[in-house]
Structure formats: structure tokens, C-alpha cells
PDB file of N, CA and C in Angstrom:
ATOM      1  N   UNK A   1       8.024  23.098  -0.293  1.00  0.00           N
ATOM      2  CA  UNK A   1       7.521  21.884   0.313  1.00  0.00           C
ATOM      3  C   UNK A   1       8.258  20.685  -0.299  1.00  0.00           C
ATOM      4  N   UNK A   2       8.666  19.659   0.620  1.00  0.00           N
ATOM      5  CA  UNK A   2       9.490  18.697  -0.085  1.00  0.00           C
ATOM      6  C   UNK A   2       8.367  17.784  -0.931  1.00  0.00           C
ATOM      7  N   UNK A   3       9.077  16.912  -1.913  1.00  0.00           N
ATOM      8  CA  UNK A   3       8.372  16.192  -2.373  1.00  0.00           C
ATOM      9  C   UNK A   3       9.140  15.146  -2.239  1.00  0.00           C
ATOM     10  N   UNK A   4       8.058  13.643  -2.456  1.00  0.00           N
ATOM     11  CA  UNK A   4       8.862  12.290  -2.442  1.00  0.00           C
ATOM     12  C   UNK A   4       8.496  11.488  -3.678  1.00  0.00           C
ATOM     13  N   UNK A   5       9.254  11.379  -4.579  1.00  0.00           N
ATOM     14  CA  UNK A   5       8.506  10.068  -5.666  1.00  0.00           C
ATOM     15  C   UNK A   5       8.738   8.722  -5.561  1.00  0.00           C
ATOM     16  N   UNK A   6       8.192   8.011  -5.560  1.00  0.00           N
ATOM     17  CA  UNK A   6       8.044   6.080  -5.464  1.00  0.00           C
ATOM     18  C   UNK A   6       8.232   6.117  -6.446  1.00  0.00           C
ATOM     19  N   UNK A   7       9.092   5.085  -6.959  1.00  0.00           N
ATOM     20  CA  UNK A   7       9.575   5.001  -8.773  1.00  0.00           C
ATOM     21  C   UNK A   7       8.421   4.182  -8.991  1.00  0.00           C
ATOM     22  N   UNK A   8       7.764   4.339 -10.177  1.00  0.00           N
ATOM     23  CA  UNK A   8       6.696   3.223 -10.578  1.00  0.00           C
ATOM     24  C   UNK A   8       5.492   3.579 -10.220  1.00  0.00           C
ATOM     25  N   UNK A   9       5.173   4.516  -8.971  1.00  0.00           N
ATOM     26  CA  UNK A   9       4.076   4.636  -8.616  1.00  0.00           C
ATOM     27  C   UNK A   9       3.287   5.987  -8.222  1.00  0.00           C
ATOM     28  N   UNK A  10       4.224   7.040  -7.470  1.00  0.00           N
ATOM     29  CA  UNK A  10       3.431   8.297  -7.633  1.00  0.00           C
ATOM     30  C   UNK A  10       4.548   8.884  -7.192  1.00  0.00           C
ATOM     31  N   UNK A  11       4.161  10.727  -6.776  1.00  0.00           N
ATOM     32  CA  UNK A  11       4.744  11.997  -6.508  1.00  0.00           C
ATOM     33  C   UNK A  11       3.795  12.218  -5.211  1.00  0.00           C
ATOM     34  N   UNK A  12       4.652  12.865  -4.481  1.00  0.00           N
ATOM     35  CA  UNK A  12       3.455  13.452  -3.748  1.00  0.00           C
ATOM     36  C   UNK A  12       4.419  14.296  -2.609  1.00  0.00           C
ATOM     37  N   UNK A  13       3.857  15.726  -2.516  1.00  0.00           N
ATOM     38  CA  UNK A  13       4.832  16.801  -1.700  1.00  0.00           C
ATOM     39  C   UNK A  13       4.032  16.675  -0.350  1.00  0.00           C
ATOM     40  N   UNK A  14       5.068  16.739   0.790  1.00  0.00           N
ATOM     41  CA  UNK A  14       4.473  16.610   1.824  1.00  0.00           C
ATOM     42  C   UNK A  14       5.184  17.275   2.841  1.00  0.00           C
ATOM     43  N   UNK A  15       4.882  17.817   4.084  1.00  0.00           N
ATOM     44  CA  UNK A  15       5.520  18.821   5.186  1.00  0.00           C
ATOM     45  C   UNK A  15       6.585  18.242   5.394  1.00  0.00           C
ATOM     46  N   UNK A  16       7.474  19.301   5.773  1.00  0.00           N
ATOM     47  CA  UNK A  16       8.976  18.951   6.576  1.00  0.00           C
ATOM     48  C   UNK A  16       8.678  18.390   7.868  1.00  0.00           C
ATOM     49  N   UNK A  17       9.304  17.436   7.926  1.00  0.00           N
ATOM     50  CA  UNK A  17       8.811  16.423   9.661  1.00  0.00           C
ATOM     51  C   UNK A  17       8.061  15.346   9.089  1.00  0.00           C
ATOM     52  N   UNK A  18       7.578  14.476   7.795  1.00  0.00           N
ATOM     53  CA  UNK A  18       7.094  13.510   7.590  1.00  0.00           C
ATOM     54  C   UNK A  18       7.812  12.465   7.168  1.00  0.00           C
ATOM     55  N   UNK A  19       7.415  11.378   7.231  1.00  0.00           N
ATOM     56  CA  UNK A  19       8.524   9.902   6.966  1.00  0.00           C
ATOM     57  C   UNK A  19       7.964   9.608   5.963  1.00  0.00           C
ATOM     58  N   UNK A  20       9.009   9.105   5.571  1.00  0.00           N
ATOM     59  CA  UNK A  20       8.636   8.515   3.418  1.00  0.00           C
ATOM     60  C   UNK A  20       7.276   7.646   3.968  1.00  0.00           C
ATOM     61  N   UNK A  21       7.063   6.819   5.019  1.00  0.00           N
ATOM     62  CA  UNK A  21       5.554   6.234   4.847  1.00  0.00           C
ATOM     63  C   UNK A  21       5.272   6.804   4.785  1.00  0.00           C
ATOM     64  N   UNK A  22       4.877   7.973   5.594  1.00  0.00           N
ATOM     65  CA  UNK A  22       3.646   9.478   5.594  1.00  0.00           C
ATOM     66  C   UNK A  22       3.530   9.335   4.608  1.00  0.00           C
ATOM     67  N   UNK A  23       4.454   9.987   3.871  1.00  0.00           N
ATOM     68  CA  UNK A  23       4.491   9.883   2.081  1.00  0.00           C
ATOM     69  C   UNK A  23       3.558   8.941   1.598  1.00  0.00           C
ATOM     70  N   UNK A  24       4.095   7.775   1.574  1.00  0.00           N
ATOM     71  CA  UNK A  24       3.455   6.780   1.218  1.00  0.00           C
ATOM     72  C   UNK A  24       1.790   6.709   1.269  1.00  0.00           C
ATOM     73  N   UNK A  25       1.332   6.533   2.237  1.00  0.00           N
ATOM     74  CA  UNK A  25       0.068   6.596   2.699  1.00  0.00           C
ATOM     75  C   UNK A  25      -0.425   7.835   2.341  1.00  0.00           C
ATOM     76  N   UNK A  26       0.275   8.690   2.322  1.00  0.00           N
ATOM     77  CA  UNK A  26      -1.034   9.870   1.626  1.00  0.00           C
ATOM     78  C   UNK A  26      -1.428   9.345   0.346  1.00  0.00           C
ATOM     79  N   UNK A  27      -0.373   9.227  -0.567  1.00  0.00           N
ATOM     80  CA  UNK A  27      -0.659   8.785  -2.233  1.00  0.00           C
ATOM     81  C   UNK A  27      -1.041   7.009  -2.447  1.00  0.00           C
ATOM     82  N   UNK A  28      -1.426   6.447  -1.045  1.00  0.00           N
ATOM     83  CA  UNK A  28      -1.706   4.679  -1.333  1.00  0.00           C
ATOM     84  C   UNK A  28      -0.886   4.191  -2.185  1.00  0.00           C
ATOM     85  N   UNK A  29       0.696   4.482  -2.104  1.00  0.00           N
ATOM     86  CA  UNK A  29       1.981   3.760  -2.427  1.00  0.00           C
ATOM     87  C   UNK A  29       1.822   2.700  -1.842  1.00  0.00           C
ATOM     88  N   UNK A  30       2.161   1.551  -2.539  1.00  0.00           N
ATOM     89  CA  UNK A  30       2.495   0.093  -1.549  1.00  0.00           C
ATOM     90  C   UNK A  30       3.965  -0.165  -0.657  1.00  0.00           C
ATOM     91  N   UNK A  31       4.051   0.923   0.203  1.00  0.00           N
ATOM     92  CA  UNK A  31       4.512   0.687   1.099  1.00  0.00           C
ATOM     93  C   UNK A  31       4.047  -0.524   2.453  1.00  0.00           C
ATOM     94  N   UNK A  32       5.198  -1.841   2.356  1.00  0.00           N
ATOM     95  CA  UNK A  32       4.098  -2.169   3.636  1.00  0.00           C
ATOM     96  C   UNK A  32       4.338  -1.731   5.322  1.00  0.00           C
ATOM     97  N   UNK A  33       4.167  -2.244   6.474  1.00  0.00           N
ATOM     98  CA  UNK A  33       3.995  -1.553   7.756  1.00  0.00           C
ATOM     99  C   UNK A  33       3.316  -2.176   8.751  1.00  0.00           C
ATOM    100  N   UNK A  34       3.829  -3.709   8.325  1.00  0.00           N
ATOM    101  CA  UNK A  34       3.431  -4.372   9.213  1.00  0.00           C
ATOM    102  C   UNK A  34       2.950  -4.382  10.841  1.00  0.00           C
ATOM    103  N   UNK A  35       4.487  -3.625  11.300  1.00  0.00           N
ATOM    104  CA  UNK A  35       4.288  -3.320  12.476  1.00  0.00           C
ATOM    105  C   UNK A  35       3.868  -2.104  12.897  1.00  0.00           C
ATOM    106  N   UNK A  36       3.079  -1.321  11.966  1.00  0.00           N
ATOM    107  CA  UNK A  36       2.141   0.062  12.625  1.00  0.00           C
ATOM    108  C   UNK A  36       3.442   1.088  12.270  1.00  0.00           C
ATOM    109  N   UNK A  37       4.618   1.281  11.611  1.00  0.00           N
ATOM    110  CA  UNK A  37       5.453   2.428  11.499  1.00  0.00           C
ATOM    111  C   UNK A  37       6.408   2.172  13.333  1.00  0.00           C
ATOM    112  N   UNK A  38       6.056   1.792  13.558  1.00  0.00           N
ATOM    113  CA  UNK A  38       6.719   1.662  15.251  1.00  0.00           C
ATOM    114  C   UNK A  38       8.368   1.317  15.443  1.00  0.00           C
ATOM    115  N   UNK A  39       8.813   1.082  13.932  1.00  0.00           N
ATOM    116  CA  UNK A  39      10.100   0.796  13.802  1.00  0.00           C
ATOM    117  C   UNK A  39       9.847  -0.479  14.742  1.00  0.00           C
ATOM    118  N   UNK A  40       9.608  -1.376  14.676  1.00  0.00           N
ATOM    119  CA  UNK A  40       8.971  -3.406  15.014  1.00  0.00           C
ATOM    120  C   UNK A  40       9.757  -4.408  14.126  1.00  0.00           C
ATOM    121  N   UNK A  41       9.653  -3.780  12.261  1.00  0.00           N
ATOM    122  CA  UNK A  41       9.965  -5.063  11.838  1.00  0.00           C
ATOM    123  C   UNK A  41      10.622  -4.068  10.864  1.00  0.00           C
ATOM    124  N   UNK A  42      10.724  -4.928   9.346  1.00  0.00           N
ATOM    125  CA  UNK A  42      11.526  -4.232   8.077  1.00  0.00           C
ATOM    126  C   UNK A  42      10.872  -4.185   7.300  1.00  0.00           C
ATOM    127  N   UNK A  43       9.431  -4.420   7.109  1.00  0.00           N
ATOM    128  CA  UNK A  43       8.583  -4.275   5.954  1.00  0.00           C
ATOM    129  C   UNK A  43       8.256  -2.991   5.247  1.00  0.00           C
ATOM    130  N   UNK A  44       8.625  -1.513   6.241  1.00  0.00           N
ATOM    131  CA  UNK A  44       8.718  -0.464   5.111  1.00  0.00           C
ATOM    132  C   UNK A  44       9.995  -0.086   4.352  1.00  0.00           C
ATOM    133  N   UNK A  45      10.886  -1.446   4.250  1.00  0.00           N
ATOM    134  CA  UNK A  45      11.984  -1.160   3.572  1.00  0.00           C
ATOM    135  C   UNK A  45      12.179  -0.272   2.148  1.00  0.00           C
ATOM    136  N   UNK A  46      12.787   1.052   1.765  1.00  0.00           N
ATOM    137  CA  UNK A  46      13.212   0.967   0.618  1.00  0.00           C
ATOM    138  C   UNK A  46      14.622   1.712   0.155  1.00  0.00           C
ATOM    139  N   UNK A  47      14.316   1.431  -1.105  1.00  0.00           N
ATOM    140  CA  UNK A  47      16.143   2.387  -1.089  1.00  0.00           C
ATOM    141  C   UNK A  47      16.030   4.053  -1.510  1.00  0.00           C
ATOM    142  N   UNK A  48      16.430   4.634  -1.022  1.00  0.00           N
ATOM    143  CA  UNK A  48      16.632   5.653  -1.354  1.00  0.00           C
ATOM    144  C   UNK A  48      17.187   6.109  -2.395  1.00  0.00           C
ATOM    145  N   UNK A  49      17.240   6.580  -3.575  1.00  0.00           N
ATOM    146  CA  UNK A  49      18.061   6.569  -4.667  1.00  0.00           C
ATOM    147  C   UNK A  49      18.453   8.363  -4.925  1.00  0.00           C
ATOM    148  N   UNK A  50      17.866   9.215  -4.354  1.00  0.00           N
ATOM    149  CA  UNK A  50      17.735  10.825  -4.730  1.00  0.00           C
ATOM    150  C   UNK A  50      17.575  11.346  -2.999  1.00  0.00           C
ATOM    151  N   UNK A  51      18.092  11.952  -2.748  1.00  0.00           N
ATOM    152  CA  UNK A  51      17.771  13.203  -1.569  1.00  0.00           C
ATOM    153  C   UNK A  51      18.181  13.114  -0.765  1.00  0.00           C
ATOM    154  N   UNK A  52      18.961  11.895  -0.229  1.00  0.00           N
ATOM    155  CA  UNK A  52      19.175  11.089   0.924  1.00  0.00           C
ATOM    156  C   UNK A  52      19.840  12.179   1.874  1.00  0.00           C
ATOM    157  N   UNK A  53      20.544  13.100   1.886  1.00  0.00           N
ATOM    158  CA  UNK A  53      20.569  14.367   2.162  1.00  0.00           C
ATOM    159  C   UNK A  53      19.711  14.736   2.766  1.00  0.00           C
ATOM    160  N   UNK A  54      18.565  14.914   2.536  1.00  0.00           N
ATOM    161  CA  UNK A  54      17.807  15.687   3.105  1.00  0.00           C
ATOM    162  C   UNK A  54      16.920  14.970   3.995  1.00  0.00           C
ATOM    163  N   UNK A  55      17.111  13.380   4.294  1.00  0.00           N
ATOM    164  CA  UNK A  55      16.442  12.777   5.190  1.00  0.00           C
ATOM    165  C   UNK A  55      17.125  12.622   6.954  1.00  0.00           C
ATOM    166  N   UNK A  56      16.522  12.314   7.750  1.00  0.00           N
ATOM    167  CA  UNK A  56      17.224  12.692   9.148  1.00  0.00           C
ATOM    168  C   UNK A  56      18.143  11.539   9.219  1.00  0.00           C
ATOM    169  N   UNK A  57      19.372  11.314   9.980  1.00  0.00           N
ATOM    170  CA  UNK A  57      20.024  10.239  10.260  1.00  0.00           C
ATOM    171  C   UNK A  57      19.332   8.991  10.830  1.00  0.00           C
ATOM    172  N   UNK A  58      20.389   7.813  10.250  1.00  0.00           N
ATOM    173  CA  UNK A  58      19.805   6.571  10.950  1.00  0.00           C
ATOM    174  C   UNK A  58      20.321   6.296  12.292  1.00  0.00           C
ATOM    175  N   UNK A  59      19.058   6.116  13.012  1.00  0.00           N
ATOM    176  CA  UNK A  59      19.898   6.381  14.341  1.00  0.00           C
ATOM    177  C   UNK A  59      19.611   4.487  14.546  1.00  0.00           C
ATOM    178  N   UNK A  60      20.558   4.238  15.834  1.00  0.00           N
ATOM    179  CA  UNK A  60      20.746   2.656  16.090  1.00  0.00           C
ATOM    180  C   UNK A  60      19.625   1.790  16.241  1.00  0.00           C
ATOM    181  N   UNK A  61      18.467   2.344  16.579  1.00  0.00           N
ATOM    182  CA  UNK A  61      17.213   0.827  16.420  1.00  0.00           C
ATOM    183  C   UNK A  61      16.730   1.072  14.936  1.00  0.00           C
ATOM    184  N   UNK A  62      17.067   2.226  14.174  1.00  0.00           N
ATOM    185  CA  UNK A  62      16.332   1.982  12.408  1.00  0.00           C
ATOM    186  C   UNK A  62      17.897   0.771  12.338  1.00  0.00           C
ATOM    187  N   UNK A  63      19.111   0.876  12.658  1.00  0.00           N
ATOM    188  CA  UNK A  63      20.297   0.250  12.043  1.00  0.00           C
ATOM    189  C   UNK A  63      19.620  -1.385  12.494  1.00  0.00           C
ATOM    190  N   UNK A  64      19.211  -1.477  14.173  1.00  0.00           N
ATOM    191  CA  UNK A  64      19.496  -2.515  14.233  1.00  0.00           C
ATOM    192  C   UNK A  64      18.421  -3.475  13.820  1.00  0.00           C
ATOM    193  N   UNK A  65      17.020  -2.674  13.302  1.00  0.00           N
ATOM    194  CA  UNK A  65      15.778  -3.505  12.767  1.00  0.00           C
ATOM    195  C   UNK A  65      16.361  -3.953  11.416  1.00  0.00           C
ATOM    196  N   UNK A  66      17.194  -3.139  10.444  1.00  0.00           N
ATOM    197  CA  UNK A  66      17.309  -2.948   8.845  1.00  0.00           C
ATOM    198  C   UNK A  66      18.073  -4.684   8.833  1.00  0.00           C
ATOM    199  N   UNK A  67      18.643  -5.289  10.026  1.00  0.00           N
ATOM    200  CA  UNK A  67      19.097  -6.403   9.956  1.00  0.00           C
ATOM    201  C   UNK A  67      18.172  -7.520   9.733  1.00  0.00           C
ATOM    202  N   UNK A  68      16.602  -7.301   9.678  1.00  0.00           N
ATOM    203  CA  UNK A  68      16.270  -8.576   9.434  1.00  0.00           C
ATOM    204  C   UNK A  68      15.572  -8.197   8.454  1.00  0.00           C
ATOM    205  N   UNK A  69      16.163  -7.147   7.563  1.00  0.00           N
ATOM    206  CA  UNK A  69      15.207  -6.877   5.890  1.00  0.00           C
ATOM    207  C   UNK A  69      16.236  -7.752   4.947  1.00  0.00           C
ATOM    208  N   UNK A  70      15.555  -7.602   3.958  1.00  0.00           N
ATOM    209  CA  UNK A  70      16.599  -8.342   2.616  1.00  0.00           C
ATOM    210  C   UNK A  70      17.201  -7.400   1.736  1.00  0.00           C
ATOM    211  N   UNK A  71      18.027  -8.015   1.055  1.00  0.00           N
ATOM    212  CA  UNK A  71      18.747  -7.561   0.117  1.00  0.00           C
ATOM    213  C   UNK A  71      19.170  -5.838   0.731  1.00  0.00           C
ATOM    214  N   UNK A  72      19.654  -5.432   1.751  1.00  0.00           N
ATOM    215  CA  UNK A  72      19.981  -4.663   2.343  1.00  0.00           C
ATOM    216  C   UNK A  72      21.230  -3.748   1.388  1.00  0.00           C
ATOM    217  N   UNK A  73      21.399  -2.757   1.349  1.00  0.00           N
ATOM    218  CA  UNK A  73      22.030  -2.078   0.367  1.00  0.00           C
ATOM    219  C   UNK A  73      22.634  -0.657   1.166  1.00  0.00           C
ATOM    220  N   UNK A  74      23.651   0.071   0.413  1.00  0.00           N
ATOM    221  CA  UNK A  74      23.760   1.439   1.730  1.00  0.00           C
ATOM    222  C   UNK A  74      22.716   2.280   1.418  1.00  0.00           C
ATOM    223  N   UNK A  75      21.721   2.325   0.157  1.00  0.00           N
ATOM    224  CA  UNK A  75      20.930   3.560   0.337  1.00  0.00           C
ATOM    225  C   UNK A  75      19.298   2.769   0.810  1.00  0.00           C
ATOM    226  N   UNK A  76      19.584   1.779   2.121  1.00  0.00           N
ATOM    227  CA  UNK A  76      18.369   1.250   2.038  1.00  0.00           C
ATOM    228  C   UNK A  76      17.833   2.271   3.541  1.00  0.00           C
ATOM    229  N   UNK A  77      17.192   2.564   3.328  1.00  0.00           N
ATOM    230  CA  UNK A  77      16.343   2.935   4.817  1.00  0.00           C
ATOM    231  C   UNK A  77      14.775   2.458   5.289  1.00  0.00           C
ATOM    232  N   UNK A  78      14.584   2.171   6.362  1.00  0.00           N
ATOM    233  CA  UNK A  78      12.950   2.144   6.987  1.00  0.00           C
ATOM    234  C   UNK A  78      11.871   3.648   6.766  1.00  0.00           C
ATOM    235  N   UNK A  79      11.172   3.160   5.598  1.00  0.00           N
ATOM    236  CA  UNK A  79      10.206   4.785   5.801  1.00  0.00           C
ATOM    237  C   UNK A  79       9.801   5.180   7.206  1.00  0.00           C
ATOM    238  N   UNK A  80       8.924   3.882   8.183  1.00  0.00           N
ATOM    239  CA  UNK A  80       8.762   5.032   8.962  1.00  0.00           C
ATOM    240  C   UNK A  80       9.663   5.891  10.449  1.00  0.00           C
ATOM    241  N   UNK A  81      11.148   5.487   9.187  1.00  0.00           N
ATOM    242  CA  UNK A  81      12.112   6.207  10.266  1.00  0.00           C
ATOM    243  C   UNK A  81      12.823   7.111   9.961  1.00  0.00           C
ATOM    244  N   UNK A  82      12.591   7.375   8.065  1.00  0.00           N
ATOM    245  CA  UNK A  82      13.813   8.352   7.572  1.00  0.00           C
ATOM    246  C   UNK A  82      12.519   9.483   7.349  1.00  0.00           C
ATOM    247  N   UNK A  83      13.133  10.574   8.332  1.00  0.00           N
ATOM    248  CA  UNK A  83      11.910  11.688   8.260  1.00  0.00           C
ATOM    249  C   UNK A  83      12.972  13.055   7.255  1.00  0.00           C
ATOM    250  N   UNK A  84      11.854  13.677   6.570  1.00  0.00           N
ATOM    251  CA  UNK A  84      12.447  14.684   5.861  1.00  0.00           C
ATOM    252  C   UNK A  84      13.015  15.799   6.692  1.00  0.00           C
ATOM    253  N   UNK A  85      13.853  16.060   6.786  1.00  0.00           N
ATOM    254  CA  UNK A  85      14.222  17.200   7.108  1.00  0.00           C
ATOM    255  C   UNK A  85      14.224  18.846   6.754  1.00  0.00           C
ATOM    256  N   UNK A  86      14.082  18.783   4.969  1.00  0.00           N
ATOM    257  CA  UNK A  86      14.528  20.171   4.467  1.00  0.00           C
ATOM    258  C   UNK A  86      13.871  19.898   3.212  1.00  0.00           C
ATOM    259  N   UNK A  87      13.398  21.396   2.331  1.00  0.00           N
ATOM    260  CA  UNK A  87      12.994  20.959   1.145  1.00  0.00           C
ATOM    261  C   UNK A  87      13.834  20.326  -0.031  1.00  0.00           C
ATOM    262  N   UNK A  88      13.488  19.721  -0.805  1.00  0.00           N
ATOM    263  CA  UNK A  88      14.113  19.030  -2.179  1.00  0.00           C
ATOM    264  C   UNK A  88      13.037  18.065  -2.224  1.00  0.00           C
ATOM    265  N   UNK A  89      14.289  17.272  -3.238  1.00  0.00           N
ATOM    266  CA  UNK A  89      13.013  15.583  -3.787  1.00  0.00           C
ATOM    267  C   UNK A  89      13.787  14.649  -3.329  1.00  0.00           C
ATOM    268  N   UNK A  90      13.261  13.842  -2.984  1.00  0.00           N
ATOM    269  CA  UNK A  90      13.741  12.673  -2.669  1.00  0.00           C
ATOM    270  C   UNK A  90      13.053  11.531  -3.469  1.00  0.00           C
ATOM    271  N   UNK A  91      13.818  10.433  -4.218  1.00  0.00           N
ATOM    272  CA  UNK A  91      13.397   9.716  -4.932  1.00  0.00           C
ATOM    273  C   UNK A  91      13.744   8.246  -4.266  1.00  0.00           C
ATOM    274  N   UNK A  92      12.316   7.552  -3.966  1.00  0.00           N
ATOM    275  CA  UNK A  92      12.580   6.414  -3.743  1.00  0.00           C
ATOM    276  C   UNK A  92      11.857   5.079  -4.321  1.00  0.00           C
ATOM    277  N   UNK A  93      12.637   4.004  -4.220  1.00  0.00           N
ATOM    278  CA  UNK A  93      12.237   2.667  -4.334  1.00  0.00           C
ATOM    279  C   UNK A  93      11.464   1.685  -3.601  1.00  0.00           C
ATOM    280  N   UNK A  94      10.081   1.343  -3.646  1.00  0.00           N
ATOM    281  CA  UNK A  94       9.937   0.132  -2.344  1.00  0.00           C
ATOM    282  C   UNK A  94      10.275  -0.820  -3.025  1.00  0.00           C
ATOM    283  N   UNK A  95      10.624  -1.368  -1.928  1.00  0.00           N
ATOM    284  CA  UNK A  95      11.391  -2.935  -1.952  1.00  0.00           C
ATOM    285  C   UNK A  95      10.769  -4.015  -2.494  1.00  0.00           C
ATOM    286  N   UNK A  96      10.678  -5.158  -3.183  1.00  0.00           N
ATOM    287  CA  UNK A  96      10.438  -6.371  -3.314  1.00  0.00           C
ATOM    288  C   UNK A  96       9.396  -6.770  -1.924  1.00  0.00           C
ATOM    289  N   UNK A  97      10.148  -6.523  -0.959  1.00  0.00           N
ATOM    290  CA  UNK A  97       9.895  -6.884   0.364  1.00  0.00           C
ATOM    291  C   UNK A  97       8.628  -6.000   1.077  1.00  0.00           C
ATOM    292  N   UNK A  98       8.864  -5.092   0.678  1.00  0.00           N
ATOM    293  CA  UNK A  98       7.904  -3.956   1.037  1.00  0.00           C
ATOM    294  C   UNK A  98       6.287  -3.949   0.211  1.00  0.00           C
ATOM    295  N   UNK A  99       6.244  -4.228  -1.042  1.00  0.00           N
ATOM    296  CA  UNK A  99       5.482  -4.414  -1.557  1.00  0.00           C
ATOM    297  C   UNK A  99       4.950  -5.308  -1.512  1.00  0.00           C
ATOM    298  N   UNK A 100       5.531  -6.771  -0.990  1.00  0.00           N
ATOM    299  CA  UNK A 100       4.503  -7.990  -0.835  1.00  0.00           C
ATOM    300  C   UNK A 100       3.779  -8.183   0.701  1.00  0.00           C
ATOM    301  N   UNK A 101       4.694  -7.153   1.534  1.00  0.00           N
ATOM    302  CA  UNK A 101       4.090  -7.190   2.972  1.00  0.00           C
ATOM    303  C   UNK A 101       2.761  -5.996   2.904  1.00  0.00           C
ATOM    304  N   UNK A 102       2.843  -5.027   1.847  1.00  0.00           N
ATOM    305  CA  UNK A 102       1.830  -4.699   1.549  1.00  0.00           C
ATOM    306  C   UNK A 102       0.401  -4.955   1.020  1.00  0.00           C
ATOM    307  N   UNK A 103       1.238  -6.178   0.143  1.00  0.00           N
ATOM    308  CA  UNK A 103       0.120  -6.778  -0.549  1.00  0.00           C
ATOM    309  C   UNK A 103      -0.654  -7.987   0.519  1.00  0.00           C
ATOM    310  N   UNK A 104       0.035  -8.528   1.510  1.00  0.00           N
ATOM    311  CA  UNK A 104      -0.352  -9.315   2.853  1.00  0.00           C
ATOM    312  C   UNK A 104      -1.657  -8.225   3.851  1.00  0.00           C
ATOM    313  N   UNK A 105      -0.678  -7.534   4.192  1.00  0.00           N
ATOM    314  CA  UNK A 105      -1.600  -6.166   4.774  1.00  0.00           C
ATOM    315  C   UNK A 105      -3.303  -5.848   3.792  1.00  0.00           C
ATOM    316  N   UNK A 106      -3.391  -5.789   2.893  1.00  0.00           N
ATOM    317  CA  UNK A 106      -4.369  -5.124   1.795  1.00  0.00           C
ATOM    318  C   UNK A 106      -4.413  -6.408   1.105  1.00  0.00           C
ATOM    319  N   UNK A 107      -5.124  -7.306   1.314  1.00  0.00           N
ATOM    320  CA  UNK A 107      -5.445  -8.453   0.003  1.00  0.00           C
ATOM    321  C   UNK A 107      -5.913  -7.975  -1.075  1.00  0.00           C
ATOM    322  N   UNK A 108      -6.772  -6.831  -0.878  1.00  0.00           N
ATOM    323  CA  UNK A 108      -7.910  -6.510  -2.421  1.00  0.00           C
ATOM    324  C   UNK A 108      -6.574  -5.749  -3.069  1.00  0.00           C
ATOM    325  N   UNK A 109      -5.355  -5.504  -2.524  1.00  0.00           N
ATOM    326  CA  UNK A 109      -4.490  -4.668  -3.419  1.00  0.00           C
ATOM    327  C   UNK A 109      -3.123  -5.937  -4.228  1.00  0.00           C
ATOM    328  N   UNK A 110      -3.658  -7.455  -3.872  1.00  0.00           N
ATOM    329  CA  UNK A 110      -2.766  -8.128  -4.449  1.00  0.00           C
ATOM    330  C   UNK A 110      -2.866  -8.524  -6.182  1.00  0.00           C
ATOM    331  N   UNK A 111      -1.444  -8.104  -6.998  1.00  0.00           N
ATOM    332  CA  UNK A 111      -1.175  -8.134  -8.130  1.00  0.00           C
ATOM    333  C   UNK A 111      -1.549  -6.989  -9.010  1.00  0.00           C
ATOM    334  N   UNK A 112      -2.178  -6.040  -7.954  1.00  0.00           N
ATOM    335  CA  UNK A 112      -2.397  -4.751  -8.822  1.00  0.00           C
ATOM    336  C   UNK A 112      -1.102  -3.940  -8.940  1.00  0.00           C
ATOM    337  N   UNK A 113       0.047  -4.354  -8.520  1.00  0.00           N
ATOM    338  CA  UNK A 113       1.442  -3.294  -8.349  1.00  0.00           C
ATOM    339  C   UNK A 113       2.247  -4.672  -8.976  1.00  0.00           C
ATOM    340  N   UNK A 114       3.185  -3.639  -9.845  1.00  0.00           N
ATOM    341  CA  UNK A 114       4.217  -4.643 -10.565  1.00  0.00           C
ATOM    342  C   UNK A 114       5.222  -4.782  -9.572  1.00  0.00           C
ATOM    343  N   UNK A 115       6.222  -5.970  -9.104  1.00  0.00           N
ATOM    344  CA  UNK A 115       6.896  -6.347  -8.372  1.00  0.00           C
ATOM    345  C   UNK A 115       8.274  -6.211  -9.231  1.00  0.00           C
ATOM    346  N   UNK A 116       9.033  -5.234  -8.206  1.00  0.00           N
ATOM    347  CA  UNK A 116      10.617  -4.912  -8.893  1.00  0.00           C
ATOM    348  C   UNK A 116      10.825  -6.790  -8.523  1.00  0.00           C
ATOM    349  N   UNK A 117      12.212  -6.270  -9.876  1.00  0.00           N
ATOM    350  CA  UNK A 117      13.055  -7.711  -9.679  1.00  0.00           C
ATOM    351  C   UNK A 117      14.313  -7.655  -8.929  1.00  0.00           C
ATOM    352  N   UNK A 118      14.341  -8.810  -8.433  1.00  0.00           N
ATOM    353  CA  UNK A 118      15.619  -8.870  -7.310  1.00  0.00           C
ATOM    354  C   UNK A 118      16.865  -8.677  -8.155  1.00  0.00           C
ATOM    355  N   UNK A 119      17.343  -7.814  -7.354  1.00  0.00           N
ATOM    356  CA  UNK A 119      18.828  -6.620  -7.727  1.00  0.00           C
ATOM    357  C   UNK A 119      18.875  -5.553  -8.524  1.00  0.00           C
ATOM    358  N   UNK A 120      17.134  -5.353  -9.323  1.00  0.00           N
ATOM    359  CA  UNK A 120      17.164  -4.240  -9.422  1.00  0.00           C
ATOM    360  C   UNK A 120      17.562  -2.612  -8.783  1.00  0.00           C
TER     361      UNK A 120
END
């Protein structure tokens, strides 16, 4: 069963065919998702740092939403668009960006998550 870790925040193994949000939301990672996972906006931005391999390709509306995220990077992807494909780990980062649209989304969850620093 693959697993996904959020640096900073949890582990959590989950079926082949789920998107790092899935991920996310099972273990209440501060992933945010503004727009419902619908691939809408860039708020489940993060970077991928481990597995990237084993996640499905970016196909052209994850490319052409990732244009209005920040600090955009090559291992950045939309969770609810990079779906696992195969077992391993995949290790990822939420974003600066991701975590405060989370913390917008969930007020009772604001300042309880430490905020990476920009260019970390």
C-alpha cells in the first residue's frame, strides 16, 4: 500500500488511485482546497520532494491552474491532481500557500501548524 508523508505533519498509507489530498484529509494535514479538489484554483499546492515517480502525469489543466500558485518550482504539483499510481512513498511538502488557504477554510485550525518559510 503506498504511503504519503507531509513533512512536519503526518504519514499516512493510502490505496492506489488516491490524490495526495485524499492523503491529506484522511490524516487532517493542512492541505488547503479551496475550490472542492475540482482542479478551480492552486491552493492544494505542494512540492513533491520523494516518489514523484510514482504519481500520475501532469496533464494540461493541473499545468495550466499551477500558473496562478506561488513560488512554483519543477517538483510542485496540485494534490487534488497528482494521483498515486503504484506502491512506494512519496514525500511531500505543503506550501506556504496551501497552508494559509487552509487555515482560511478551518478558522479554529489558525496558528496551530507552523508555516514553512519562503524558499524553503
Amino acid at each position: 500500500m503506498p504511503k504519503v508523508i507531509f513533512r512536519g505533519f503526518a504519514e499516512v498509507e493510502v490505496a492506489v488511485g488516491s490524490s495526495i489530498l485524499q492523503a491529506a484529509q484522511k490524516v487532517d494535514a493542512p492541505e488547503g482546497y479551496a475550490c472542492g479538489g475540482v482542479c478551480g484554483c492552486s491552493t492544494c499546492h505542494v512540492y513533491v520532494h520523494a516518489g514523484a515517480s510514482l504519481l500520475s502525469e501532469m496533464e494540461d489543466e493541473e499545468n495550466d491552474i499551477m500558473d496562478k500558485a506561488f513560488d512554483v518550482r519543477a517538483s510542485s504539483r496540485l494534490g487534488c491532481q497528482a494521483k498515486i499510481e503504484r506502491d512506494g512513498v512519496v514525500e511531500v511538502e505543503i506550501t506556504r500557500e496551501s497552508l494559509e488557504a487552509f487555515e482560511n477554510e478551518h478558522p479554529d485550525a489558525r496558528g496551530k501548524f507552523v508555516r514553512p518559510t519562503a524558499g524553503a
